[in-house]
Protein backbone atom coordinates (compact mmCIF):
# COMPACT_ATOMS: atom_id res chain seq x y z
CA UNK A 1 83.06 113.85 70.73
CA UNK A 2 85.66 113.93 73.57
CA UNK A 3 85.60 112.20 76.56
CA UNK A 4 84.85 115.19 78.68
CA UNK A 5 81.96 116.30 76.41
CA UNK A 6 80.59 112.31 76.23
CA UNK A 7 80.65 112.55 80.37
CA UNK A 8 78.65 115.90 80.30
CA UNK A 9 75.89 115.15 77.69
CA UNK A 10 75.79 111.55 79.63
CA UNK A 11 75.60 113.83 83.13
CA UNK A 12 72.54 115.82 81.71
CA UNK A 13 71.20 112.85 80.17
CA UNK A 14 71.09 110.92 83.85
CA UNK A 15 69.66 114.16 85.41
CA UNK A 16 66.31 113.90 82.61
CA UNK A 17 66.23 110.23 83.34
CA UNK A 18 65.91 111.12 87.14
CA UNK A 19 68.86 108.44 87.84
CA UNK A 20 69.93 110.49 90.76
CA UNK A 21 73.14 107.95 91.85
CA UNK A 22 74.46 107.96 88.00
CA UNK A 23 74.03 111.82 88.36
CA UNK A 24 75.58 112.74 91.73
CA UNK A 25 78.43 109.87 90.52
CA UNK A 26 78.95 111.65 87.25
CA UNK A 27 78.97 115.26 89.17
CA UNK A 28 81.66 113.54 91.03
CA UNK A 29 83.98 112.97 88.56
CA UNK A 30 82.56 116.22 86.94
CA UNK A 31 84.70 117.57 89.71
CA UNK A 32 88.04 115.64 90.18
CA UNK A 33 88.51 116.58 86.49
CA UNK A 34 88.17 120.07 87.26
CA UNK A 35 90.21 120.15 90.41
CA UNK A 36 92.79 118.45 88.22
CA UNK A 37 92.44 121.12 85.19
CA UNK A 38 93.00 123.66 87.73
CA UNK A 39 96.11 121.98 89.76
CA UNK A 40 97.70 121.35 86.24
CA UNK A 41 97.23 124.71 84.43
CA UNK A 42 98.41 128.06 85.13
CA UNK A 43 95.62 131.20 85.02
CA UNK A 44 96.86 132.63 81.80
CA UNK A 45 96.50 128.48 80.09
CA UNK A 46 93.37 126.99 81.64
CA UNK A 47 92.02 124.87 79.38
CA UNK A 48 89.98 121.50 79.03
CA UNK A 49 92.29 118.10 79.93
CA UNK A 50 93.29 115.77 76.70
CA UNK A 51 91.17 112.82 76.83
CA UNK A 52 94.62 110.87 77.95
CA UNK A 53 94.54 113.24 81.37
CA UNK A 54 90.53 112.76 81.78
CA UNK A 55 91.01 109.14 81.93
CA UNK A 56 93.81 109.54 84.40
CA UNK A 57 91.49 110.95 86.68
CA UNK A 58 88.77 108.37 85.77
CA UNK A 59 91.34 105.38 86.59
CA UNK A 60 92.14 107.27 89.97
CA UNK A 61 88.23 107.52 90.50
CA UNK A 62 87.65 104.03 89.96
CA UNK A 63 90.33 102.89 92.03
CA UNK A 64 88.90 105.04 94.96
CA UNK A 65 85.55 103.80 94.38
CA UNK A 66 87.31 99.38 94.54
CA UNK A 67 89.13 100.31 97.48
CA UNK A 68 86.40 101.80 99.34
CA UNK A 69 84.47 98.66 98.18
CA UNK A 70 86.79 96.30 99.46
CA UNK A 71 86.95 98.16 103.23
CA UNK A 72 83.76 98.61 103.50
CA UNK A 73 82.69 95.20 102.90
CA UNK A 74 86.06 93.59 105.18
CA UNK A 75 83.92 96.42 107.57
CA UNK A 76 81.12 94.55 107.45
CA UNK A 77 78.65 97.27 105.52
CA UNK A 78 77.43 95.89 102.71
CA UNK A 79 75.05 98.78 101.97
CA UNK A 80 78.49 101.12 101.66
CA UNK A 81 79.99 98.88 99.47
CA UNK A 82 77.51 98.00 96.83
CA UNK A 83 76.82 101.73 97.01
CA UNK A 84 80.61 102.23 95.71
CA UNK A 85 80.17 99.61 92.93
CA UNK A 86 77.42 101.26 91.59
CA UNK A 87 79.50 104.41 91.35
CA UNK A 88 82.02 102.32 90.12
CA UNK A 89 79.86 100.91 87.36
CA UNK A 90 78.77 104.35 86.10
CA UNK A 91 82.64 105.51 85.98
CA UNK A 92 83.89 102.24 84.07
CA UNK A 93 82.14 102.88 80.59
CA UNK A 94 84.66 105.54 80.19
CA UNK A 95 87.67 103.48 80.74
CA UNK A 96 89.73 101.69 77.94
CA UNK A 97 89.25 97.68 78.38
CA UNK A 98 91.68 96.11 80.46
CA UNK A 99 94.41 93.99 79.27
CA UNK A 100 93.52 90.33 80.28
CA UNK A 101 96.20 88.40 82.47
CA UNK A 102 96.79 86.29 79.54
CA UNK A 103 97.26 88.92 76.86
CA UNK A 104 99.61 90.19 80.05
CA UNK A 105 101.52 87.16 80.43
CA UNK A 106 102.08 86.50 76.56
CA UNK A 107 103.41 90.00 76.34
CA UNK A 108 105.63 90.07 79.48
CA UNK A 109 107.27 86.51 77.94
CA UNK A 110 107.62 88.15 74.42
CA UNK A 111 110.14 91.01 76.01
CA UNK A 112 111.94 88.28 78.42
CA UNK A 113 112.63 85.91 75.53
CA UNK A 114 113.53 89.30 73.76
CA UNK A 115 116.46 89.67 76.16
CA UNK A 116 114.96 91.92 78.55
CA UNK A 117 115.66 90.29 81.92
CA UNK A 118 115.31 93.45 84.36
CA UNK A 119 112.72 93.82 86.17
CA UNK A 120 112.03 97.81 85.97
CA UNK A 121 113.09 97.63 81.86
CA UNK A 122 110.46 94.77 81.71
CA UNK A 123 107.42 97.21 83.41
CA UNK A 124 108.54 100.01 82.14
CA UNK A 125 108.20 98.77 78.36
CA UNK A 126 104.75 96.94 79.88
CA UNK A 127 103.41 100.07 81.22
CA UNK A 128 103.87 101.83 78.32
CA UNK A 129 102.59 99.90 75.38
CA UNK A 130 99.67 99.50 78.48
CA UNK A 131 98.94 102.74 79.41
CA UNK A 132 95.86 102.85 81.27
CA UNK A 133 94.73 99.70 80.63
CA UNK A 134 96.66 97.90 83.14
CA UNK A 135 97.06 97.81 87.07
CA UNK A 136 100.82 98.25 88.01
CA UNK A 137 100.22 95.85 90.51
CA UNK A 138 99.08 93.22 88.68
CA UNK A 139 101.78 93.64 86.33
CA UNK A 140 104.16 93.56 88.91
CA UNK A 141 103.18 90.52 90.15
CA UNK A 142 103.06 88.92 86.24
CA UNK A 143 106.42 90.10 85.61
CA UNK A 144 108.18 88.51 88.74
CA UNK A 145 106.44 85.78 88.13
CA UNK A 146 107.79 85.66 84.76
CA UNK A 147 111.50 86.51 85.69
CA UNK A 148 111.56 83.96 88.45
CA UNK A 149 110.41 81.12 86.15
CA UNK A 150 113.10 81.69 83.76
CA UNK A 151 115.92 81.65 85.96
């Protein structure tokens, strides 16, 4: 079963359990893929998203839903951002696991000892054997942490 198909038997599956936050967070998504089928696709080639693009616009989901998290709660309403994590919990299931820091750091240190000392040659060979699994950011960070050590 694909991704999109596991998210729509899951969506109808929340709406028998009555689990009406799961459901209207599931319609949610339900909807940025869709937006996204139809920004990426011409008429005459609308079809379904590869499970590669679906999780695209899970990771951009989630991210919405930890940022909105984090300003709500710096805005003092706590309601608003547990609300958000809760989305956030029903979106994550969907998502690969992500790479821990030290899995991160061992890798990053593989390709510098390699011979790889730039910094964009480093992430880019990161974010690709990565791909969706890891937050640029934090990889950022790892890396010049890395490449400033071994100077």
């Amino acid at each position: 079963m694909d991704l999109l198909a596991k998210i729509k038997a899951d969506l109808t599956a929340s709406l028998k359990e009555g689990a009406q936050r799961k459901t209207e967070t599931l319609r949610m998504v339900l909807a940025a893929i869709h937006n996204a089928e139809v920004a990426s696709r011409s008429a005459a080639e609308r079809a379904s998203l590869r499970d590669e693009e679906v999780r695209a616009v899970l990771q951009k989901e989630a991210k919405k839903r930890r940022e909105a998290a984090r300003a709500f709660r710096e805005g003092g309403r706590e309601e608003l951002a547990r609300k958000e994590e809760e989305e956030l919990s029903y979106i994550l299931p969907y998502l690969p696991q992500p790479v821990s820091d030290t899995e991160l750091e061992a890798r990053v240190k593989e390709i510098i000892e390699r011979g790889t000392r730039e910094f964009g040659a480093v992430m880019k060979e990161i974010m690709a054997e990565f791909r969706g699994r890891v937050d640029g950011k934090r990889a950022s960070e790892i890396v010049r942490k890395q490449l400033s050590s071994c100077k």
